[in-house]
N, C-alpha and C. Protein backbone atom coordinates (compact mmCIF):
# COMPACT_ATOMS: atom_id res chain seq x y z
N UNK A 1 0.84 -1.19 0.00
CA UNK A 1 0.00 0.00 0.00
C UNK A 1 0.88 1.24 0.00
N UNK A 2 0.32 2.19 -1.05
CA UNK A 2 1.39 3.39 -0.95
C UNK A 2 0.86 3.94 0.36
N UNK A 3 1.92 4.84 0.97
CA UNK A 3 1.66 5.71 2.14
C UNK A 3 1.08 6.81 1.75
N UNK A 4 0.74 7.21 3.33
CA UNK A 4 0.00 8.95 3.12
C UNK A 4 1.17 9.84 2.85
N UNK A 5 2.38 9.73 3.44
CA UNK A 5 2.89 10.78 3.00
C UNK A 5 3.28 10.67 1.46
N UNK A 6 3.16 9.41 0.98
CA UNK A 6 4.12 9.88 -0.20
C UNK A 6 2.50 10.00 -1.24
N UNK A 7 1.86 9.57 -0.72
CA UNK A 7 0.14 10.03 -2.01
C UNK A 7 -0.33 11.87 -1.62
N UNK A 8 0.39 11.96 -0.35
CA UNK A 8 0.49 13.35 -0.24
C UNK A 8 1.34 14.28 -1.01
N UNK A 9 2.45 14.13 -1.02
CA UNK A 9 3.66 14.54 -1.88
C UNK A 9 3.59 14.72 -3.12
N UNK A 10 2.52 13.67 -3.91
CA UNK A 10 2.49 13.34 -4.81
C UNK A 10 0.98 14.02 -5.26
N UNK A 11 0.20 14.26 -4.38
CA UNK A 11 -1.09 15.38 -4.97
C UNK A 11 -0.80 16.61 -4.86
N UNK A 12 0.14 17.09 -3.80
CA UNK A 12 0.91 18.38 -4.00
C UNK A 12 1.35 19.02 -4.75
N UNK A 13 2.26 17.76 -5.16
CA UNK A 13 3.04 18.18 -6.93
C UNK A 13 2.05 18.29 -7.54
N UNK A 14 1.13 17.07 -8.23
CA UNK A 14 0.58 17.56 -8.82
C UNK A 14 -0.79 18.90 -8.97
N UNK A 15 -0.68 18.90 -7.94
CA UNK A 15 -1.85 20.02 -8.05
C UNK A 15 -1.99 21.37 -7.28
N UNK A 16 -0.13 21.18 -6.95
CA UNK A 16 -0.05 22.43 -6.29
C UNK A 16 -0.76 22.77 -4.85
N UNK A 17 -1.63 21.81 -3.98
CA UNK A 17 -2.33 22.05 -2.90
C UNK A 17 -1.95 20.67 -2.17
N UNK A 18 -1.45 21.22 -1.11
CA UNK A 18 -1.44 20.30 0.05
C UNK A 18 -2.67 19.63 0.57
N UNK A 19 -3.33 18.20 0.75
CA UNK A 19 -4.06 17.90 1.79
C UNK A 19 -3.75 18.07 3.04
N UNK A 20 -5.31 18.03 3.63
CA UNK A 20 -5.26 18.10 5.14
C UNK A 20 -5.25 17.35 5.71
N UNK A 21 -5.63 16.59 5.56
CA UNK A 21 -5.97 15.21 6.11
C UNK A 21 -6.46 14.17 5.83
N UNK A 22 -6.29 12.51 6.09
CA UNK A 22 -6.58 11.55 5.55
C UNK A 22 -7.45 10.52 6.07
N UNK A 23 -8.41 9.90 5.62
CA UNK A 23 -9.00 8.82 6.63
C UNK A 23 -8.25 7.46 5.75
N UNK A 24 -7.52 6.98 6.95
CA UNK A 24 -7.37 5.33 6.22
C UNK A 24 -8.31 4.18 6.19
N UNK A 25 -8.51 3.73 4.86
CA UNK A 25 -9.34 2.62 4.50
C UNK A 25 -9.37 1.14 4.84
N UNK A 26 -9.68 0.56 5.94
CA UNK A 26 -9.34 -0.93 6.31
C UNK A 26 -10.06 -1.95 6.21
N UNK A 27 -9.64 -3.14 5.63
CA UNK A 27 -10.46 -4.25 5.61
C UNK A 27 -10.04 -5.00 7.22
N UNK A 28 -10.82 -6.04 7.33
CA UNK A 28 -10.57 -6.96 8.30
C UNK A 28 -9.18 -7.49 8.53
N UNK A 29 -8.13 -7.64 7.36
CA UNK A 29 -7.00 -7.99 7.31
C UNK A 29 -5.99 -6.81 7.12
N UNK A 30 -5.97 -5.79 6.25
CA UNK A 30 -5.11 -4.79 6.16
C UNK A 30 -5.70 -3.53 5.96
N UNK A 31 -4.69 -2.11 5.63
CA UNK A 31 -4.84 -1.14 5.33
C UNK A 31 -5.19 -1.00 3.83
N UNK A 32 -6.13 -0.67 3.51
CA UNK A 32 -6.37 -0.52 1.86
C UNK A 32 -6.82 0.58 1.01
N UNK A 33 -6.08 1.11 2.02
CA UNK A 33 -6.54 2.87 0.64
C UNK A 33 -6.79 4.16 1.74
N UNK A 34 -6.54 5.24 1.27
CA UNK A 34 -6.50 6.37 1.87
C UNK A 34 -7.85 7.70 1.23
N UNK A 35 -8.60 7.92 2.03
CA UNK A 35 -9.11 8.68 1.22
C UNK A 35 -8.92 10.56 2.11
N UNK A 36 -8.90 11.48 1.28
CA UNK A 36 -8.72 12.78 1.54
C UNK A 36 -9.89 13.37 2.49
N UNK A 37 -10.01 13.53 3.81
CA UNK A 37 -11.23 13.87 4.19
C UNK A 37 -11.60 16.18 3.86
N UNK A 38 -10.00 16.58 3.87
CA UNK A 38 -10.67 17.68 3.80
C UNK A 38 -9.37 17.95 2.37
N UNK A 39 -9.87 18.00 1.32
CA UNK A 39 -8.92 18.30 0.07
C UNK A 39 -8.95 19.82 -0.22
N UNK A 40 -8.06 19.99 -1.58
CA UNK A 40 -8.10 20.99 -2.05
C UNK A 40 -9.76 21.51 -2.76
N UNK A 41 -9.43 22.96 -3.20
CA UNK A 41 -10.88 23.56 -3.54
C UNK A 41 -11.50 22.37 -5.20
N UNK A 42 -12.74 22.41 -5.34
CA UNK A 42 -12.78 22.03 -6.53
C UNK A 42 -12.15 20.53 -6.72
N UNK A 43 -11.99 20.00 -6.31
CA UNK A 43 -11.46 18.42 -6.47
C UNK A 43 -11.34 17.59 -5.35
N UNK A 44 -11.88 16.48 -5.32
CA UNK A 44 -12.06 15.40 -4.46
C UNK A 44 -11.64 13.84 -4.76
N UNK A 45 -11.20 13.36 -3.66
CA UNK A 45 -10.08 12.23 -3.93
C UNK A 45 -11.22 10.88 -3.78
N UNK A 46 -10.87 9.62 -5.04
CA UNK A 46 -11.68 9.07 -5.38
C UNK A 46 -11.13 7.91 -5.05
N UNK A 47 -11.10 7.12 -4.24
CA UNK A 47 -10.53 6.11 -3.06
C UNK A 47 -11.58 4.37 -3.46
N UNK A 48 -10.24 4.20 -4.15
CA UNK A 48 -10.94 2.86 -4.65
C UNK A 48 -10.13 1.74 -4.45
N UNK A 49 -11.48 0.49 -4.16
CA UNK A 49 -10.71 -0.61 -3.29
C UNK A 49 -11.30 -1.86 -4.06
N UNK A 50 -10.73 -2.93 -4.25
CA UNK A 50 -11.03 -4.16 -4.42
C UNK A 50 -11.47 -5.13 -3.26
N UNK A 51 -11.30 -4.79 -2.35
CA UNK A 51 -11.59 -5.42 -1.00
C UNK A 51 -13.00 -5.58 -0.85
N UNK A 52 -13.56 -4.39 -0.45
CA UNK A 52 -14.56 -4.07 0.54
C UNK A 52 -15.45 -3.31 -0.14
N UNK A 53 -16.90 -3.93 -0.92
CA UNK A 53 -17.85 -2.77 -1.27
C UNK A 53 -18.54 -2.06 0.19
N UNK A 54 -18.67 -2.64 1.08
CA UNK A 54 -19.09 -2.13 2.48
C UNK A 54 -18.58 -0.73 2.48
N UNK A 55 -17.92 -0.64 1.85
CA UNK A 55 -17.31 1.29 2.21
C UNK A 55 -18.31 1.79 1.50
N UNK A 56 -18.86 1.47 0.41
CA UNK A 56 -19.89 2.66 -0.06
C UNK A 56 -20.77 2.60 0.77
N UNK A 57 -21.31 1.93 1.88
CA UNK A 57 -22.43 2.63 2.45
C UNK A 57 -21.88 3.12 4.05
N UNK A 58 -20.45 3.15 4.21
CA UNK A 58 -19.95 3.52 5.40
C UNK A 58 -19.88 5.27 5.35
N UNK A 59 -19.12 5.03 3.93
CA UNK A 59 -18.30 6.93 3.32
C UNK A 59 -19.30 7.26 2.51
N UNK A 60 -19.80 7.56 1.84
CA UNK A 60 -20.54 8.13 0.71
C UNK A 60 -19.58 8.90 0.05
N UNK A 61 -18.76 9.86 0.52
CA UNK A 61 -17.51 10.38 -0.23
C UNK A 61 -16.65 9.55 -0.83
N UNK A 62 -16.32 8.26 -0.86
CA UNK A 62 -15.81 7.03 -1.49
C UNK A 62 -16.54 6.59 -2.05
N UNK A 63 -15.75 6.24 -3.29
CA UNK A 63 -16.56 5.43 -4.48
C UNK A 63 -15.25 3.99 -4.44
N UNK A 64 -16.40 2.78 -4.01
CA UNK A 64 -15.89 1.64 -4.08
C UNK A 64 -16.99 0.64 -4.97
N UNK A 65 -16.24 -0.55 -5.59
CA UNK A 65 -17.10 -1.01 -6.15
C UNK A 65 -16.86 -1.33 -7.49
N UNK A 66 -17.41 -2.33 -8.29
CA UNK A 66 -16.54 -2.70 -10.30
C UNK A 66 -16.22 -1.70 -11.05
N UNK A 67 -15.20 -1.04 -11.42
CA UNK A 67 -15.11 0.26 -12.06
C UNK A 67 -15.64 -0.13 -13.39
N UNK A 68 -15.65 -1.05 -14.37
CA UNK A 68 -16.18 -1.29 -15.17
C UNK A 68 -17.91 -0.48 -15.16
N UNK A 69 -18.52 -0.85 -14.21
CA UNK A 69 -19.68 -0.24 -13.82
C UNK A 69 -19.70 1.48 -13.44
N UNK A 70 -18.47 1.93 -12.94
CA UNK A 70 -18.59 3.01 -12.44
C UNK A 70 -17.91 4.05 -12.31
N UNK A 71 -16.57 3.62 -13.27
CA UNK A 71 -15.09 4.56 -13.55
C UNK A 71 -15.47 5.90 -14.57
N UNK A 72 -17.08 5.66 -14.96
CA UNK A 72 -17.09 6.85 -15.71
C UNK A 72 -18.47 7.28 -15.14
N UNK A 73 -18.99 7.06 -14.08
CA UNK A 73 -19.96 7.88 -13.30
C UNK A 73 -19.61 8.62 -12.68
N UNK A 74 -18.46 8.21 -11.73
CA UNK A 74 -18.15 8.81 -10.30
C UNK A 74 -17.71 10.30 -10.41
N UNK A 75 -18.00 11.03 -9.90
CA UNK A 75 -17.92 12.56 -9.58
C UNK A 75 -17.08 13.09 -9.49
N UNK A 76 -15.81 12.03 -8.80
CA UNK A 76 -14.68 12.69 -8.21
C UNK A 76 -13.71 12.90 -9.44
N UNK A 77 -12.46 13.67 -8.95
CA UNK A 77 -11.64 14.16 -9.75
C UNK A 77 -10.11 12.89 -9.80
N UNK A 78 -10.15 12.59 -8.81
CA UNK A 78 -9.25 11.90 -8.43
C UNK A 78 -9.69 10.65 -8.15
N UNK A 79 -8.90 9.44 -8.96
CA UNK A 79 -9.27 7.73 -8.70
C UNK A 79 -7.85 7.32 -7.88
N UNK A 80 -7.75 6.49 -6.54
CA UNK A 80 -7.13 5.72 -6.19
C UNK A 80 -7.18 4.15 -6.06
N UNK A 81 -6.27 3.41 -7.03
CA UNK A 81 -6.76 2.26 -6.66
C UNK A 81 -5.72 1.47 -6.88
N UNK A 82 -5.62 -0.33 -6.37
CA UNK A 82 -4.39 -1.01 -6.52
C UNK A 82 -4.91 -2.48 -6.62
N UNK A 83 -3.83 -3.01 -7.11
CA UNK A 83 -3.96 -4.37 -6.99
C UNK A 83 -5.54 -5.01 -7.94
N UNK A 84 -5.63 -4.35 -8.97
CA UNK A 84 -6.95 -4.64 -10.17
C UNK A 84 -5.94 -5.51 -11.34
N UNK A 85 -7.10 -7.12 -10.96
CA UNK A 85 -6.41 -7.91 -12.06
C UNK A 85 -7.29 -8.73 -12.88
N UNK A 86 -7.88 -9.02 -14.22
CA UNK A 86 -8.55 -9.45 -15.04
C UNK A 86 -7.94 -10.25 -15.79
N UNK A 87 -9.26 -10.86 -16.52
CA UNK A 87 -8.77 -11.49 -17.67
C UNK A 87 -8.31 -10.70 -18.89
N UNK A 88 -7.79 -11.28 -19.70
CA UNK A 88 -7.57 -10.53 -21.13
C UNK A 88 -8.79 -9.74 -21.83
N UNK A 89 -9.87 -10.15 -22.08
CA UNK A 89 -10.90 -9.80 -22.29
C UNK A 89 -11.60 -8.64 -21.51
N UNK A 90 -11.54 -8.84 -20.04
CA UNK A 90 -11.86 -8.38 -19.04
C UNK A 90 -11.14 -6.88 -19.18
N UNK A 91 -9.91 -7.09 -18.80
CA UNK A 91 -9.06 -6.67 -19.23
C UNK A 91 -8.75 -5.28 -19.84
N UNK A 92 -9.23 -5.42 -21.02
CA UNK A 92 -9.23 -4.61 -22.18
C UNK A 92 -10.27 -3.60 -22.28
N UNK A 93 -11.52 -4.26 -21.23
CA UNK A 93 -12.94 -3.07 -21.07
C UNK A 93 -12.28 -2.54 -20.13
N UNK A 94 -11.70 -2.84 -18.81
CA UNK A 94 -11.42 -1.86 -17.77
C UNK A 94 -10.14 -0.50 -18.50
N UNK A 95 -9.68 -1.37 -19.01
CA UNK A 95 -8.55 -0.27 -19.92
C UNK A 95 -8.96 0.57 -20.32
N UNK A 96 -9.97 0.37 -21.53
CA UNK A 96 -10.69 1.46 -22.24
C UNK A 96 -11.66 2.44 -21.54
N UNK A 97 -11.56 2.56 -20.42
CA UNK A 97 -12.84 3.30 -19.74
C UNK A 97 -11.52 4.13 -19.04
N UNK A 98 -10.45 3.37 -18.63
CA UNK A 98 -9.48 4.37 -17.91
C UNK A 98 -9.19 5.16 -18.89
N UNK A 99 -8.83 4.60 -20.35
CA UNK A 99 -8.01 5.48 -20.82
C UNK A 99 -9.37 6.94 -21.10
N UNK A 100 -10.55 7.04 -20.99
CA UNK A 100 -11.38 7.71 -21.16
C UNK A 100 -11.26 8.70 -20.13
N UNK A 101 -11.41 8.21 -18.97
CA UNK A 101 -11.25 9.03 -17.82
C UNK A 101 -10.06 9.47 -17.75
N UNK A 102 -8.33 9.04 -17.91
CA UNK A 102 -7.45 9.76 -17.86
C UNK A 102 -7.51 11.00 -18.66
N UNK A 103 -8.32 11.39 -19.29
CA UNK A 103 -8.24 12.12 -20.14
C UNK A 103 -8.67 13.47 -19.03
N UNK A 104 -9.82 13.65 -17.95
CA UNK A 104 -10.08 14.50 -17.40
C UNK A 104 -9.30 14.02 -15.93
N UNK A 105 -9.03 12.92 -15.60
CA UNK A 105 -8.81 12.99 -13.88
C UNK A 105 -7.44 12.59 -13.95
N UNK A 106 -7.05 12.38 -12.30
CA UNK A 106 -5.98 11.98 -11.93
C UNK A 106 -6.33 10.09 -11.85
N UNK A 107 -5.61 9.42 -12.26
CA UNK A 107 -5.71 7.98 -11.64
C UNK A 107 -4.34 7.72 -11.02
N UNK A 108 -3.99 7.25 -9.91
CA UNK A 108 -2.96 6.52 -9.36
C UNK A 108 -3.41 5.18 -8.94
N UNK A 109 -2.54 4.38 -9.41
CA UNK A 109 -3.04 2.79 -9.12
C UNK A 109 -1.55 2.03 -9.24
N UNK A 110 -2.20 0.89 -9.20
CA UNK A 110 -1.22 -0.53 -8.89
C UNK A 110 -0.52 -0.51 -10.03
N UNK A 111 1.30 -0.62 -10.59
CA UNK A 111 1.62 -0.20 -11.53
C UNK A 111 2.29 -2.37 -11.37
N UNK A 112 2.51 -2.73 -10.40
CA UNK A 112 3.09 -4.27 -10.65
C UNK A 112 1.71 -5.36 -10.67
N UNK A 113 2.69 -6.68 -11.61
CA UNK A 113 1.35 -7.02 -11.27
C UNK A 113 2.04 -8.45 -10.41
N UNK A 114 0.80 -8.64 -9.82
CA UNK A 114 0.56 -9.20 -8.50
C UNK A 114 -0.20 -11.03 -8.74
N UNK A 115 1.02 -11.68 -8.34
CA UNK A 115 0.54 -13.44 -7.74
C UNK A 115 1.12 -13.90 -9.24
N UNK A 116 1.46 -13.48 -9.99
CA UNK A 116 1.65 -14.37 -11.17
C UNK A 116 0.73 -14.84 -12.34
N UNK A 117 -0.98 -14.29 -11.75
CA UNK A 117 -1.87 -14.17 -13.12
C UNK A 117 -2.40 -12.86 -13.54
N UNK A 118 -3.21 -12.84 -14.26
CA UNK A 118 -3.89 -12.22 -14.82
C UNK A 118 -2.87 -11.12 -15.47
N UNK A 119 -3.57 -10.12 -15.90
CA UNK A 119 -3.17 -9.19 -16.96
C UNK A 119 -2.40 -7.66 -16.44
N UNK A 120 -1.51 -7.24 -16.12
CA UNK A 120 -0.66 -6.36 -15.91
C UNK A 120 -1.34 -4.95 -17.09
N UNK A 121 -2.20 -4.55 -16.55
CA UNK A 121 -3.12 -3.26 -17.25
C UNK A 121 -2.28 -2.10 -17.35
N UNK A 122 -1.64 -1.29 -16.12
CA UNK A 122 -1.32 -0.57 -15.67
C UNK A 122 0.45 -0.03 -16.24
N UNK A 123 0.83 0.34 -17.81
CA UNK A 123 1.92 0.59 -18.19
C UNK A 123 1.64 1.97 -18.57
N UNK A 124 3.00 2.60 -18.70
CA UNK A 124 3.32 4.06 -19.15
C UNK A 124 2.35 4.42 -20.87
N UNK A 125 2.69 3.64 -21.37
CA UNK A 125 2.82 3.27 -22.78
C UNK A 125 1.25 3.41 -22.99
N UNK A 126 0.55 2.80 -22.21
CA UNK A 126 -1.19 2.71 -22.80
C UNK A 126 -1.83 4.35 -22.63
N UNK A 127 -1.26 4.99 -21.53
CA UNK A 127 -1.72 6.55 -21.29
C UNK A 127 -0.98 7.28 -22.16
N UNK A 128 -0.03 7.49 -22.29
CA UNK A 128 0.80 8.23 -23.20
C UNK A 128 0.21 8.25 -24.80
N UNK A 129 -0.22 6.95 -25.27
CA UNK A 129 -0.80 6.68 -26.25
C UNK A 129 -2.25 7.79 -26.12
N UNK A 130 -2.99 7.88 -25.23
CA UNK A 130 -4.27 8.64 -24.96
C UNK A 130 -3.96 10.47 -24.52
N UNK A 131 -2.61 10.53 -24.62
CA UNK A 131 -2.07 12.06 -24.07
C UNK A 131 -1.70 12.34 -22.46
N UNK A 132 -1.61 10.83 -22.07
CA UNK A 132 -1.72 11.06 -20.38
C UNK A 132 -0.30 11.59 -19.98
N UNK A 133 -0.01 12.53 -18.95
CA UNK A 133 1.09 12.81 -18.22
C UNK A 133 1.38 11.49 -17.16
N UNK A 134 3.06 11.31 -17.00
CA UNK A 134 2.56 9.53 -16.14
C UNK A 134 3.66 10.11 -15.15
N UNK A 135 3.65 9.93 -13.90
CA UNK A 135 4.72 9.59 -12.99
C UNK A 135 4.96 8.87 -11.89
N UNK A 136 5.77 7.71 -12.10
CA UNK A 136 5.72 6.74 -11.39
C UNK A 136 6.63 7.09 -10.31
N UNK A 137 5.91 6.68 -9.15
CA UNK A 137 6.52 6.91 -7.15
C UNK A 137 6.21 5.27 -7.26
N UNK A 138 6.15 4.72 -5.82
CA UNK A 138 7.26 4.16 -4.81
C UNK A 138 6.11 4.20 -3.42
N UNK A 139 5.93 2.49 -2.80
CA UNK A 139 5.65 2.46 -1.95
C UNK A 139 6.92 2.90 -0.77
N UNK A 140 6.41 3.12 0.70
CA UNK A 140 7.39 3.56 1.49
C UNK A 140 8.74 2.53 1.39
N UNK A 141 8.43 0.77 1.62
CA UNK A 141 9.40 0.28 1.19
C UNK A 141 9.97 -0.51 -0.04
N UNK A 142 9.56 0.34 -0.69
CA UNK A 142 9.62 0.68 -2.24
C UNK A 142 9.37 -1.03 -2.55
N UNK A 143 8.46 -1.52 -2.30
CA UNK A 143 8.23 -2.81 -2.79
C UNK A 143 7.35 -2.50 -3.70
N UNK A 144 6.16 -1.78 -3.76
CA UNK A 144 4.93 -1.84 -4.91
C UNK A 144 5.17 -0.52 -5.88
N UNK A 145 5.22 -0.32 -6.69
CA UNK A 145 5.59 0.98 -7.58
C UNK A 145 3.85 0.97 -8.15
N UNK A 146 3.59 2.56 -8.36
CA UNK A 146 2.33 3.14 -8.71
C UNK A 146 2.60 4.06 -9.77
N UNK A 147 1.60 4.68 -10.60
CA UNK A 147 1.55 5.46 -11.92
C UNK A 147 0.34 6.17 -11.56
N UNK A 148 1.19 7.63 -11.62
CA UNK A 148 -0.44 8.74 -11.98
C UNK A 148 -0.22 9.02 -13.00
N UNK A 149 -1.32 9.27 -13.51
CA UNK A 149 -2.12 9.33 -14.37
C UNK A 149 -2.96 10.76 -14.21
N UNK A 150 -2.27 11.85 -15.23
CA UNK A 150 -3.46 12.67 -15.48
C UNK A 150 -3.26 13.70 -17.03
N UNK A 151 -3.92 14.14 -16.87
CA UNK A 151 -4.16 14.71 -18.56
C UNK A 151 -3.00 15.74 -18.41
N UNK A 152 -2.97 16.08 -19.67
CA UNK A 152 -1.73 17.24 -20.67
C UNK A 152 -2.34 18.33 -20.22
């Protein structure tokens, strides 16, 4: 899981405004996502989990839940999410809806891929192709590497 300070550091840069503060996201077993409780003006952080749909009726300010279904509803400006793995097929719809939305938001997500299956979505190469700005950070012990994702 990336840390708060460094998803802090890293919305700073990009957007020039420090957060205030963070609520951390937990399942029964770990920490799984951070969401912004008091952000900058005009943009709100979009805290997405594979774990736990139970957060949408905990936060209402969190959007959790199949992005396939909902990566191009959600309100927010900002998507956080990690560890999303499909089939090939599968795959290729969740792609195409990101690369839609990179076009207006920020996405930071899971840039390795994880257990040895499924499909490794998450390269420089597929946003860049769509005009995306990419910069890849670094969990704290730099075991999981992440990619934001946001428009030109």
């Amino acid at each position: 899981m990336i840390n708060a300070q460094i998803l802090s550091t890293l919305i700073t840069f990009l957007s020039k405004h420090t957060p205030k503060s963070f609520l951390e996201l937990n399942n029964e077993n770990a920490l799984v996502g951070y969401c912004v409780r008091t952000y900058f003006p005009n943009t709100l952080l979009d805290c997405v989990t594979p774990y736990s749909i139970d957060f949408a009726q905990i936060y209402n300010n969190i959007y959790v839940g199949d992005i396939l279904e909902y990566s191009l509803k959600t309100k927010y400006d900002v998507i956080f999410h990690h560890n999303w793995e499909y089939d090939r097929d599968q795959g290729t719809k969740v792609l195409d809806k990101l690369r839609v939305k990179a076009r207006h938001s920020v996405i930071i997500m899971s840039y390795l891929e994880w257990y040895g299956r499924g499909v490794s979505l998450w390269t420089p190469e597929d946003f860049k192709l769509k005009g995306a700005n990419i910069h890849l950070c670094y969990s704290e012990s730099r075991d999981r590497s992440f990619l934001a994702v946001f428009p030109t």
